[in-house]
N, C-alpha and C. Protein backbone atom coordinates (compact mmCIF):
# COMPACT_ATOMS: atom_id res chain seq x y z
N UNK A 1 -35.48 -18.46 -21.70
CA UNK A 1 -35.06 -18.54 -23.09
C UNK A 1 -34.16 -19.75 -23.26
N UNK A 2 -34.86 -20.64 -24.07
CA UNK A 2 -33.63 -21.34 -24.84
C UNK A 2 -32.68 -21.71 -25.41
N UNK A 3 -31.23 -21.64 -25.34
CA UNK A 3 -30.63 -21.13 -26.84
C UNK A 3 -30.76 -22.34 -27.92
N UNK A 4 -30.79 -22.16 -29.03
CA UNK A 4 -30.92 -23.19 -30.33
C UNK A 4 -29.88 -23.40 -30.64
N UNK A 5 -29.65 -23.90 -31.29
CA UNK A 5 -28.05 -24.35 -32.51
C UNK A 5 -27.44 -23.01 -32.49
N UNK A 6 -26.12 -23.91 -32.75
CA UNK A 6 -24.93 -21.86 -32.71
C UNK A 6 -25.31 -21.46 -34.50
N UNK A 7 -25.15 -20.32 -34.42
CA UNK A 7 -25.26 -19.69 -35.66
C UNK A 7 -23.65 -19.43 -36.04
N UNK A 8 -23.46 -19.11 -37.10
CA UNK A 8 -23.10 -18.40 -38.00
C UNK A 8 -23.26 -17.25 -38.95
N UNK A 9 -22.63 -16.19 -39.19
CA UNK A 9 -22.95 -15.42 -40.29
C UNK A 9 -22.82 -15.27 -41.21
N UNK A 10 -23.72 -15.37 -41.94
CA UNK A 10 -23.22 -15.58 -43.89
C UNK A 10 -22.72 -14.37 -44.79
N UNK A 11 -23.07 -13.55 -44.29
CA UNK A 11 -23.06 -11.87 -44.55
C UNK A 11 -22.72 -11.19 -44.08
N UNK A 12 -21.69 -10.05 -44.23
CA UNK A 12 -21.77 -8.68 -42.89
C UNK A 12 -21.66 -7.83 -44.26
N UNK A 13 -22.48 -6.66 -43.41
CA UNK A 13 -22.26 -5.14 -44.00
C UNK A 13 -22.02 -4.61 -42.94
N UNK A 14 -21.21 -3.28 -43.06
CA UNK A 14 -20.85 -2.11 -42.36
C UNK A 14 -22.04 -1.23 -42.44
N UNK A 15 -22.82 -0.63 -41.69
CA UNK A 15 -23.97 0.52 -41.97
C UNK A 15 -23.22 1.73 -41.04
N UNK A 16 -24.11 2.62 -40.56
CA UNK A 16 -23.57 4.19 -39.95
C UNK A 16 -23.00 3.56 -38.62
N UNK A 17 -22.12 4.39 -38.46
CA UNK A 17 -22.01 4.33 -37.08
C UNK A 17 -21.25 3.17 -36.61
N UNK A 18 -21.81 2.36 -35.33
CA UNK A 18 -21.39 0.86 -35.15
C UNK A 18 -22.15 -0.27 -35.82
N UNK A 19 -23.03 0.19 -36.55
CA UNK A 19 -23.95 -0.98 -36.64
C UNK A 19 -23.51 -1.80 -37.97
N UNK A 20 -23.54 -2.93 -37.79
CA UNK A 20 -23.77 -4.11 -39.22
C UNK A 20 -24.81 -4.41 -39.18
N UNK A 21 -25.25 -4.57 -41.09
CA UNK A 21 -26.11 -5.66 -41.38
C UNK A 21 -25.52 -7.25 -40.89
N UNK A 22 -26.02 -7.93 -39.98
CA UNK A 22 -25.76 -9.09 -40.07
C UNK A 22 -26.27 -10.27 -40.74
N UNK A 23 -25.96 -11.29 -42.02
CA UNK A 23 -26.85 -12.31 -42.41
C UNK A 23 -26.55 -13.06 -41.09
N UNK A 24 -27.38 -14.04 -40.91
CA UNK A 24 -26.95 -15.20 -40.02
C UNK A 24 -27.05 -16.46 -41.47
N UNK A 25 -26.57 -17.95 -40.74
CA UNK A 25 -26.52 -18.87 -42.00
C UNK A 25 -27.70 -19.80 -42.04
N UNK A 26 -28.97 -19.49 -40.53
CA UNK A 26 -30.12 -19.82 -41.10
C UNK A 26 -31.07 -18.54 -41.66
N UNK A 27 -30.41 -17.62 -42.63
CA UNK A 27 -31.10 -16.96 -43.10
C UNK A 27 -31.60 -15.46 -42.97
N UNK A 28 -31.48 -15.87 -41.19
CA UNK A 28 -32.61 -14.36 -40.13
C UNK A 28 -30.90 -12.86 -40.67
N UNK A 29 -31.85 -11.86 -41.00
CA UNK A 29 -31.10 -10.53 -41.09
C UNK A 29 -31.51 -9.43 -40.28
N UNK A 30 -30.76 -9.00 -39.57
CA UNK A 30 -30.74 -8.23 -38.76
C UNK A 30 -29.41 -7.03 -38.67
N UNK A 31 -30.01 -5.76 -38.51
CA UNK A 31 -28.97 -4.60 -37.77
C UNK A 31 -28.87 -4.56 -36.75
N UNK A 32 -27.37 -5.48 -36.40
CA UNK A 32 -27.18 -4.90 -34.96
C UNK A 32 -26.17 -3.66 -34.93
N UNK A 33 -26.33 -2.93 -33.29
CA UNK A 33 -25.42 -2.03 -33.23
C UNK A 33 -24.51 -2.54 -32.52
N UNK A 34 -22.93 -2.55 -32.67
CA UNK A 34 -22.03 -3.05 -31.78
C UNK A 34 -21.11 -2.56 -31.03
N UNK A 35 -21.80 -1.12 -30.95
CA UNK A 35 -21.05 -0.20 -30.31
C UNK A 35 -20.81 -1.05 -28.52
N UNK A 36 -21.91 -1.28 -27.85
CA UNK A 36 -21.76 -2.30 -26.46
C UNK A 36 -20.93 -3.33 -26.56
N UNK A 37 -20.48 -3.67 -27.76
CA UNK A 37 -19.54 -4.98 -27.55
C UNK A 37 -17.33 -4.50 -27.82
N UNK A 38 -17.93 -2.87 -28.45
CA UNK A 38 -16.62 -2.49 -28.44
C UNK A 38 -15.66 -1.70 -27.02
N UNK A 39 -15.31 -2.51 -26.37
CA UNK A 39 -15.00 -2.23 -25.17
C UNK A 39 -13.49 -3.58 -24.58
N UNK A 40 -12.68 -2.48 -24.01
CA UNK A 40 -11.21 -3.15 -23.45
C UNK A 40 -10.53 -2.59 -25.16
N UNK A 41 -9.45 -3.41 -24.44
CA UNK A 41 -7.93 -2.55 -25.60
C UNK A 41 -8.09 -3.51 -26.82
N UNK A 42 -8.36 -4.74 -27.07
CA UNK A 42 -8.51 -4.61 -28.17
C UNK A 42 -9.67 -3.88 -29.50
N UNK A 43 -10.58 -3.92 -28.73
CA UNK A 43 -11.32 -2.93 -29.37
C UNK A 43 -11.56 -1.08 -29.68
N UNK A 44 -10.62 -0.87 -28.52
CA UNK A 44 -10.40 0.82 -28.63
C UNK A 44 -9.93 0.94 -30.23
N UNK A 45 -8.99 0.48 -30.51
CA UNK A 45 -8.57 0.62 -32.45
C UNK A 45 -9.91 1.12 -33.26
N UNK A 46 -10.93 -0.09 -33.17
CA UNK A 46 -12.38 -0.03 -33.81
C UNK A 46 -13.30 1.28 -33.38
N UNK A 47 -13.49 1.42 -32.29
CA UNK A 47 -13.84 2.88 -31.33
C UNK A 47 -13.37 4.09 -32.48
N UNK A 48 -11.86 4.05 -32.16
CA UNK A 48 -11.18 5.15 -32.54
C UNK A 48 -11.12 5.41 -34.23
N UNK A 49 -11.01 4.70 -34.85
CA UNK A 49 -10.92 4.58 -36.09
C UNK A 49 -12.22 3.83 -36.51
N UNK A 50 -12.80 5.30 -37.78
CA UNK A 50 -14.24 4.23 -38.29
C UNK A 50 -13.56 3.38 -39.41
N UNK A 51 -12.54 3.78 -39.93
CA UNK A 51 -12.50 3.07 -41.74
C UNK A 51 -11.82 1.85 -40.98
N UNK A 52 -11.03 1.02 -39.68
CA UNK A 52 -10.65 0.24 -39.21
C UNK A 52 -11.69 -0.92 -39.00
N UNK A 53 -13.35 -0.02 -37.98
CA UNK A 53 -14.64 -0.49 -37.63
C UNK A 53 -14.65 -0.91 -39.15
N UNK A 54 -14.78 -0.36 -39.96
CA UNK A 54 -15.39 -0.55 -41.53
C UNK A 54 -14.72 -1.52 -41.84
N UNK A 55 -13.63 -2.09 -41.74
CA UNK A 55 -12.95 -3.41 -42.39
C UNK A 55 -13.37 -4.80 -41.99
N UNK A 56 -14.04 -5.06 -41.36
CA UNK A 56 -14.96 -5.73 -40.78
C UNK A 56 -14.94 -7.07 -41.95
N UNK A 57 -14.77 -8.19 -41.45
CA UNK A 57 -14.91 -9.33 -42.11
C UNK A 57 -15.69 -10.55 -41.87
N UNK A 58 -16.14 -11.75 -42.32
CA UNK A 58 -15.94 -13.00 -42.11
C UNK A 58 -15.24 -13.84 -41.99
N UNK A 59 -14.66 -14.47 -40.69
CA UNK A 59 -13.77 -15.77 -40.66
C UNK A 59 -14.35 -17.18 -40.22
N UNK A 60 -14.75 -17.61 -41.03
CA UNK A 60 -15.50 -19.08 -40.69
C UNK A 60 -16.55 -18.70 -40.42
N UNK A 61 -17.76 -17.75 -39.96
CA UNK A 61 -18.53 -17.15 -39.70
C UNK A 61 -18.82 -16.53 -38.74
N UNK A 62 -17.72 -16.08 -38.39
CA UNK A 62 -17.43 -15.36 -37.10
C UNK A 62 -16.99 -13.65 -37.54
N UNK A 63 -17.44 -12.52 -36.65
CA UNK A 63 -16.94 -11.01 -36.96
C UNK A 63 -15.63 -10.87 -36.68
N UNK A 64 -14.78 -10.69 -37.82
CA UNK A 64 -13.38 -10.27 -37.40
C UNK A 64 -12.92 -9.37 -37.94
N UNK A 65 -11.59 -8.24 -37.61
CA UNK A 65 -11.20 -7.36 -37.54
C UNK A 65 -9.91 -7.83 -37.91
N UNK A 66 -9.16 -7.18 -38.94
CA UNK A 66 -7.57 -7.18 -39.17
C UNK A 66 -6.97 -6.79 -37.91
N UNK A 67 -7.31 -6.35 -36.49
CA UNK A 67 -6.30 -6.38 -35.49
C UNK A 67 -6.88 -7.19 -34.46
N UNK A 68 -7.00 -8.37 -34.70
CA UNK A 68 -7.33 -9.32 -34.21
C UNK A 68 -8.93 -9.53 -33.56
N UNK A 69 -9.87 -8.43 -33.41
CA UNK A 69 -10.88 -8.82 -32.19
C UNK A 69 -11.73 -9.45 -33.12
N UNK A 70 -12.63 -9.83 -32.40
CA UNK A 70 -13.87 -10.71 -32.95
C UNK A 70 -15.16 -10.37 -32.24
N UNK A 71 -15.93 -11.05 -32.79
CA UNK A 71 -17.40 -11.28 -31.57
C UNK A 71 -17.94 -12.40 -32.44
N UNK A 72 -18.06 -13.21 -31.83
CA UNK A 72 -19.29 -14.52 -32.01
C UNK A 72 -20.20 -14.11 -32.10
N UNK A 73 -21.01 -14.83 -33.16
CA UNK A 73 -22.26 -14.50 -33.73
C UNK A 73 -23.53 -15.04 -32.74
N UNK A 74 -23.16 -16.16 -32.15
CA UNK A 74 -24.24 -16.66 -31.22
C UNK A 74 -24.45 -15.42 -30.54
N UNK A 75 -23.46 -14.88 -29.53
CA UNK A 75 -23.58 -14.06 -28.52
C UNK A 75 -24.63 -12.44 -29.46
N UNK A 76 -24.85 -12.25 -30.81
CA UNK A 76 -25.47 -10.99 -31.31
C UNK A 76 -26.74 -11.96 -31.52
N UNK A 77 -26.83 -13.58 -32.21
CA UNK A 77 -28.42 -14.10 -32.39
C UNK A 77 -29.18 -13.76 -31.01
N UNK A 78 -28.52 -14.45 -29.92
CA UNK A 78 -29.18 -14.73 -28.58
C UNK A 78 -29.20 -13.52 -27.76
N UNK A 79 -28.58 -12.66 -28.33
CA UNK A 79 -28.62 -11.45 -27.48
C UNK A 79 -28.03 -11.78 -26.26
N UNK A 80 -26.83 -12.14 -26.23
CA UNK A 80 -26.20 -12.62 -24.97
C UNK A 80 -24.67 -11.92 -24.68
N UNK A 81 -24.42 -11.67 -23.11
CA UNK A 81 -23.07 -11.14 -22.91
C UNK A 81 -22.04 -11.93 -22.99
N UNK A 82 -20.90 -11.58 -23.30
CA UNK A 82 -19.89 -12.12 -24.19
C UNK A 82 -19.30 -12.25 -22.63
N UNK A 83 -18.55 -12.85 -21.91
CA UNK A 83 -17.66 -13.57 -20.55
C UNK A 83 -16.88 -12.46 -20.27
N UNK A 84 -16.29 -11.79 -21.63
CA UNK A 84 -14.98 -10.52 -21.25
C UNK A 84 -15.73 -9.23 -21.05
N UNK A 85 -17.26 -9.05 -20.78
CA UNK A 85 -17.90 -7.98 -20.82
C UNK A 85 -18.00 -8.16 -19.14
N UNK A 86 -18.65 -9.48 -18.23
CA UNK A 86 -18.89 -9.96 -17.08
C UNK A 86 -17.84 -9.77 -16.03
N UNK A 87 -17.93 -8.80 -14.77
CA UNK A 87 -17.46 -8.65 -13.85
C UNK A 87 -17.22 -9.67 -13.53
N UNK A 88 -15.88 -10.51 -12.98
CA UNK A 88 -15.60 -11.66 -12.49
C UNK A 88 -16.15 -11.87 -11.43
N UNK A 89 -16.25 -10.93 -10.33
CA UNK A 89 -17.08 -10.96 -9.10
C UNK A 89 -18.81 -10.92 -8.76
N UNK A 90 -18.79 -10.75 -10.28
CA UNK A 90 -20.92 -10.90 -10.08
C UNK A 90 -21.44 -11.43 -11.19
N UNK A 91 -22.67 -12.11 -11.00
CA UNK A 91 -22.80 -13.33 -11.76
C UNK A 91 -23.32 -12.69 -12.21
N UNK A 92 -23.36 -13.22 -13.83
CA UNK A 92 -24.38 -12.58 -15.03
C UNK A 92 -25.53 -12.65 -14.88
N UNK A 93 -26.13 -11.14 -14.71
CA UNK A 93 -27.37 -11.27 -14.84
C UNK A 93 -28.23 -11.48 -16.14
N UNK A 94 -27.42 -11.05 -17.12
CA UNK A 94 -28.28 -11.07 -19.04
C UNK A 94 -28.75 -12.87 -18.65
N UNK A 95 -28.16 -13.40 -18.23
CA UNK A 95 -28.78 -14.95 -18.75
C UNK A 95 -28.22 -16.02 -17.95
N UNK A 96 -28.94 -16.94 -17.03
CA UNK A 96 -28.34 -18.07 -16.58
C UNK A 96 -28.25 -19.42 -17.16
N UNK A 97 -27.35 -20.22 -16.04
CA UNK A 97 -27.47 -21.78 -17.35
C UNK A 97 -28.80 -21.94 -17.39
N UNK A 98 -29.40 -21.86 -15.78
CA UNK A 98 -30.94 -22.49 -15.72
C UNK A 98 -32.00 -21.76 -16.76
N UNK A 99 -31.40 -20.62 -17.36
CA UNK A 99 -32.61 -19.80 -18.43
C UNK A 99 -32.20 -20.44 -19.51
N UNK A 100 -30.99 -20.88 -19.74
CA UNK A 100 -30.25 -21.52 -21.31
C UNK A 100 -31.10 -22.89 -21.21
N UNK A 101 -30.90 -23.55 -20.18
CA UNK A 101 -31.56 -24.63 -20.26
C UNK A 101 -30.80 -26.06 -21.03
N UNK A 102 -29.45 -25.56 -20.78
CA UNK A 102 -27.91 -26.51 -21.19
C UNK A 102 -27.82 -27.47 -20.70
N UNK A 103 -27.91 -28.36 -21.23
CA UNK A 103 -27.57 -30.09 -21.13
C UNK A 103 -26.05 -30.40 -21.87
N UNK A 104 -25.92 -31.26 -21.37
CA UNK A 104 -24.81 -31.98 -22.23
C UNK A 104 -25.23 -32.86 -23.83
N UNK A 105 -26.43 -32.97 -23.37
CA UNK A 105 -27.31 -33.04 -24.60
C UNK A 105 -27.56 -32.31 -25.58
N UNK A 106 -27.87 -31.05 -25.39
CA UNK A 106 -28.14 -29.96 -25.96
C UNK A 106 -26.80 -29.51 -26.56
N UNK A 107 -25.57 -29.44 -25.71
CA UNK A 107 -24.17 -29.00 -26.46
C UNK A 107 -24.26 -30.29 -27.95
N UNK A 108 -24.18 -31.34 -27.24
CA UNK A 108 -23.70 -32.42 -28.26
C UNK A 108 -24.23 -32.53 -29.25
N UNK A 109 -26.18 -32.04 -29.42
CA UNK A 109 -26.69 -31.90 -30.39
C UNK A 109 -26.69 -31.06 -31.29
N UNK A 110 -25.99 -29.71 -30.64
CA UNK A 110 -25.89 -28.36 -31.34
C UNK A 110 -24.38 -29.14 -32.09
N UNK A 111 -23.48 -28.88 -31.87
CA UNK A 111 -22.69 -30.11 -32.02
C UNK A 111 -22.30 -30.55 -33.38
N UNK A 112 -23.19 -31.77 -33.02
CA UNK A 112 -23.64 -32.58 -34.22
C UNK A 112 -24.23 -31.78 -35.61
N UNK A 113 -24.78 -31.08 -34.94
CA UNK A 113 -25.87 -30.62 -36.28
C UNK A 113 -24.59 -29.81 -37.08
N UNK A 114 -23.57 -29.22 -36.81
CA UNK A 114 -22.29 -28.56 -37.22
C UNK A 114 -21.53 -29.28 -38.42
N UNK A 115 -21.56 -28.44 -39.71
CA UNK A 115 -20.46 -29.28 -40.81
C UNK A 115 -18.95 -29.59 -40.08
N UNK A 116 -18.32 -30.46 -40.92
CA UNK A 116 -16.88 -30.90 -40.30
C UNK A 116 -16.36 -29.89 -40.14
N UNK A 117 -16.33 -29.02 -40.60
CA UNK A 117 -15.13 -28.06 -40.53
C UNK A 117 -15.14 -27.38 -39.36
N UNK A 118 -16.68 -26.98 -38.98
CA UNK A 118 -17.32 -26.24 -37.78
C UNK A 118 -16.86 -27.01 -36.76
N UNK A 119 -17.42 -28.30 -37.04
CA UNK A 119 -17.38 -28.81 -35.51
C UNK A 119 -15.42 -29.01 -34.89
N UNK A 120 -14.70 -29.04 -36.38
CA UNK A 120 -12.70 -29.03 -36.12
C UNK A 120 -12.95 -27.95 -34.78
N UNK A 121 -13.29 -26.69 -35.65
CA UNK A 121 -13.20 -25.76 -35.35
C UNK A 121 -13.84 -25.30 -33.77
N UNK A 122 -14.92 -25.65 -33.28
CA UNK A 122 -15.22 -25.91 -32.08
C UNK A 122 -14.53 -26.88 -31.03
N UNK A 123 -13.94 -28.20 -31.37
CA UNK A 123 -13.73 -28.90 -31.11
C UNK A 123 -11.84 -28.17 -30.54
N UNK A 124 -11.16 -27.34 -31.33
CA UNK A 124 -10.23 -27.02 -31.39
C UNK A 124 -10.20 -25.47 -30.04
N UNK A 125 -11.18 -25.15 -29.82
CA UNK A 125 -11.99 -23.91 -29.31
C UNK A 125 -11.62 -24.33 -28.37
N UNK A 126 -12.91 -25.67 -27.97
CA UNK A 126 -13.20 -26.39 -26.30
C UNK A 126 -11.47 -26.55 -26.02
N UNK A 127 -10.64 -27.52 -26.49
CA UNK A 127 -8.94 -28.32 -26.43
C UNK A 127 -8.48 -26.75 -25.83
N UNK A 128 -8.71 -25.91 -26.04
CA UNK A 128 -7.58 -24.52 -26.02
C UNK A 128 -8.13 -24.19 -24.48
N UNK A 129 -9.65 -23.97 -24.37
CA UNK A 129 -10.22 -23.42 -23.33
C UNK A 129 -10.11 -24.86 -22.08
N UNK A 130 -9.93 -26.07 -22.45
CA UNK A 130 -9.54 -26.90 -21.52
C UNK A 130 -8.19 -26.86 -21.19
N UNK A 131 -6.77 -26.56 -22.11
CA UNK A 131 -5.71 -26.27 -22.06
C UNK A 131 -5.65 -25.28 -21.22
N UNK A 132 -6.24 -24.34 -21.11
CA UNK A 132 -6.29 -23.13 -20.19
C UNK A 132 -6.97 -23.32 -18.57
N UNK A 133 -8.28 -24.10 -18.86
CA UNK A 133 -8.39 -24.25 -17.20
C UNK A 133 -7.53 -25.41 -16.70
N UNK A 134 -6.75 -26.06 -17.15
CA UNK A 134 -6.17 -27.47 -16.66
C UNK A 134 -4.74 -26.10 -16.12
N UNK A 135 -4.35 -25.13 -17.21
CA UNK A 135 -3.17 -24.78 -16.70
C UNK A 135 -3.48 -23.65 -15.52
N UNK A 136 -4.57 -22.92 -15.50
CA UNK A 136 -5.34 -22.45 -14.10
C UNK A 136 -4.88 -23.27 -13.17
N UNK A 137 -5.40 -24.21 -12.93
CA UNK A 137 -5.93 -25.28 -11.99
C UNK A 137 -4.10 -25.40 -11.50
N UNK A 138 -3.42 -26.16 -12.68
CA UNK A 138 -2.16 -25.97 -11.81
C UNK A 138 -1.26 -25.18 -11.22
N UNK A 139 -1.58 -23.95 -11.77
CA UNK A 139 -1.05 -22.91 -11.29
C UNK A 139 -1.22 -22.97 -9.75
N UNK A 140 -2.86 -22.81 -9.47
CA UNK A 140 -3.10 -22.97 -8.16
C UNK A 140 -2.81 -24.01 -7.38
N UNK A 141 -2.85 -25.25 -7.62
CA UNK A 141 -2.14 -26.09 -7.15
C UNK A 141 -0.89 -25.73 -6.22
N UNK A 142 0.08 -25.69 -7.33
CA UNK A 142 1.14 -24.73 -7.46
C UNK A 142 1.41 -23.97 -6.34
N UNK A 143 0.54 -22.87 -6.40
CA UNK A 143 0.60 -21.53 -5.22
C UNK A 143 0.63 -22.23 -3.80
N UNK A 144 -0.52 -23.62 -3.81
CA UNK A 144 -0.42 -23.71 -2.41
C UNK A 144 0.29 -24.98 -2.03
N UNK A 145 0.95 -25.42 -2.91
CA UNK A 145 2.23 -26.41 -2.04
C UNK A 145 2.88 -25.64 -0.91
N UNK A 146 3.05 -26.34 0.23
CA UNK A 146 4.11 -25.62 0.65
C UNK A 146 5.50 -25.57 0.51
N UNK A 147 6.42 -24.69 0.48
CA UNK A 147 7.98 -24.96 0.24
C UNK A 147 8.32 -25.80 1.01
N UNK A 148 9.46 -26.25 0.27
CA UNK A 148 10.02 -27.33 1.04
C UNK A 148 10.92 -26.91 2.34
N UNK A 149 11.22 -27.40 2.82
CA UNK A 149 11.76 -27.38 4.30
C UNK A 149 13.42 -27.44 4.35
N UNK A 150 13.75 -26.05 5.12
CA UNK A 150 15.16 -25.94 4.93
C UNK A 150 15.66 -26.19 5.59
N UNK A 151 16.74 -26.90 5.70
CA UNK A 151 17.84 -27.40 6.64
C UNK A 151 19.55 -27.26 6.49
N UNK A 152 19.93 -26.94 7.78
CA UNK A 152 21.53 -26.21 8.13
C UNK A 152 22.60 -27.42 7.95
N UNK A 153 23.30 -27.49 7.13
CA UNK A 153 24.11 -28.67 7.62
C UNK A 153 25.62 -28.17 7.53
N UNK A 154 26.53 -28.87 7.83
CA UNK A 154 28.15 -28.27 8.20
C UNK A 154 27.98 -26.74 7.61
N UNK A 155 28.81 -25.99 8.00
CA UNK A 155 29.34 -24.64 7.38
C UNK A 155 28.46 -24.07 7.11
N UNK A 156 27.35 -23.88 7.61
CA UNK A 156 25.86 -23.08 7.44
C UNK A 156 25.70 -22.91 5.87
N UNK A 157 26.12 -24.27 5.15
CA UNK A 157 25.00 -24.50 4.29
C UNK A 157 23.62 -24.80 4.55
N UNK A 158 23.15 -24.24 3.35
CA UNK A 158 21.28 -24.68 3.37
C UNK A 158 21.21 -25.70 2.55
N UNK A 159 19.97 -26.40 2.23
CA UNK A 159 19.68 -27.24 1.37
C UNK A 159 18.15 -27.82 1.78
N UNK A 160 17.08 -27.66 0.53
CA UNK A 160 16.43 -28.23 0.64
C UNK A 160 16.08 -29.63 1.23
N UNK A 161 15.12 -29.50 2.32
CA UNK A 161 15.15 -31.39 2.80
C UNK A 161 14.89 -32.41 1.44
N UNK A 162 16.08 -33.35 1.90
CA UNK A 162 15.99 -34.52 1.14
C UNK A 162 16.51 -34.35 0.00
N UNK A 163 17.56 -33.09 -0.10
CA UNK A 163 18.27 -32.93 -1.53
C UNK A 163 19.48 -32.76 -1.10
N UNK A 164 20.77 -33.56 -2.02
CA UNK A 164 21.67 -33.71 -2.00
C UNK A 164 22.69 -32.31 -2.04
N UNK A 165 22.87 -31.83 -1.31
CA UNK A 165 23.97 -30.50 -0.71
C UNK A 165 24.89 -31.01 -2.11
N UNK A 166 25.39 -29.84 -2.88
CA UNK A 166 26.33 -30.27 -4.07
C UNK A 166 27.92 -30.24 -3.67
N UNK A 167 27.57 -29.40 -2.71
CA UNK A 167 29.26 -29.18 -1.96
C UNK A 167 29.40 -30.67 -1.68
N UNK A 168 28.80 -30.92 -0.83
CA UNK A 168 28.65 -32.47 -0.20
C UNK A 168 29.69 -33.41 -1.35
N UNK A 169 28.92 -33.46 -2.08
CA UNK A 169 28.77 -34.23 -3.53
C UNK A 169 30.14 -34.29 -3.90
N UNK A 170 30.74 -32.89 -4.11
CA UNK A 170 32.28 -32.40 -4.08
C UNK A 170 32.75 -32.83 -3.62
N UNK A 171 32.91 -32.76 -1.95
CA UNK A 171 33.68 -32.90 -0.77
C UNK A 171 33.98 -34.26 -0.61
N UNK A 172 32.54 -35.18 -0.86
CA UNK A 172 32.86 -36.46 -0.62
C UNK A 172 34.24 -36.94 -2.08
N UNK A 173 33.43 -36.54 -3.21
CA UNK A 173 34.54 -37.04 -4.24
C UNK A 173 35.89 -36.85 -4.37
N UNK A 174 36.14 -35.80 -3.31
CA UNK A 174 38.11 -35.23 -3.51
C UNK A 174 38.23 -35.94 -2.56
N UNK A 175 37.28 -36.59 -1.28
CA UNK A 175 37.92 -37.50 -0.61
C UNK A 175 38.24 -39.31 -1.13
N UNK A 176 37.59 -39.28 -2.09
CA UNK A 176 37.92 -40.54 -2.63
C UNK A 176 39.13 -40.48 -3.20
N UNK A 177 39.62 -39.66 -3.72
CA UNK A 177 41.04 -39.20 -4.77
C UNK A 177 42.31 -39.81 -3.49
């Protein structure tokens, strides 16, 4: 399977149960049920409460909820699992890149084809989700420096190697007086 251009939804209705009418914004209407996508704590609210499920909105064309959750509309066109549904330890089976068939081409064209506002709005998406693996990345970094190296000097002070002991710092200055 290929995926096409990201969608949008132009429409939502609430129907029985979990399900919405969904418009999409090239047109295609469909009932999905979203009971499979209501799952973890932000969604228990929606679970638990139908007239909450029922408040159900559009934000830019995305499903949103007055207590914050969402679901992307691509992930209900393509019939695809959403990342927070995916065991971190086993690779998705619903769909690989090699079935998506993702280029850097293919992002940039989906992309492109996006009004300004969409593409802010994507563009603002990717910056957050790069903000996040750059601050991953240092974290780990991070974890595996090793500490620095301690050393004894007069009066069983410690002090990091190559850092100035503050006593020191003291001691020397009342000797200048």
């Amino acid at each position: 399977m290929k995926m096409g251009p990201l969608v949008r939804a132009s429409k939502l209705e609430p129907r029985e149960g979990f399900v919405a009418h969904v418009t999409f914004d090239n047109g295609e209407e469909r009932d999905i049920d979203l009971e499979m996508y209501l799952h973890g704590p932000i969604f228990q609210p929606l679970r638990d409460d139908p007239a909450l499920f029922r408040s159900m909105r559009l934000e830019r064309g995305v499903i949103s909820w007055p207590n914050g959750a969402d679901i992307d509309p691509d992930t209900l066109y393509y019939n695809l699992t959403p990342g927070w549904m995916m065991d971190e330890d086993e690779p998705d089976e619903s769909i690989s890149h090699t079935q998506l068939n993702l280029s850097m081409a293919d992002i940039l064209q989906a992309i492109h084809a996006l009004s300004l506002s969409d593409k802010a709005m994507v563009l603002s998406i990717l910056s957050d989700e790069i903000a996040d693996a750059v601050e991953r990345l240092e974290t780990q970094i991070e974890a595996q420096r090793p500490e620095p190296a301690l050393a004894v000097r007069e009066e069983g002070a410690t002090y990091a190697a190559g850092q100035p002991n503050e006593s020191e710092g003291e001691h020397h200055a009342s000797h200048r007086e």
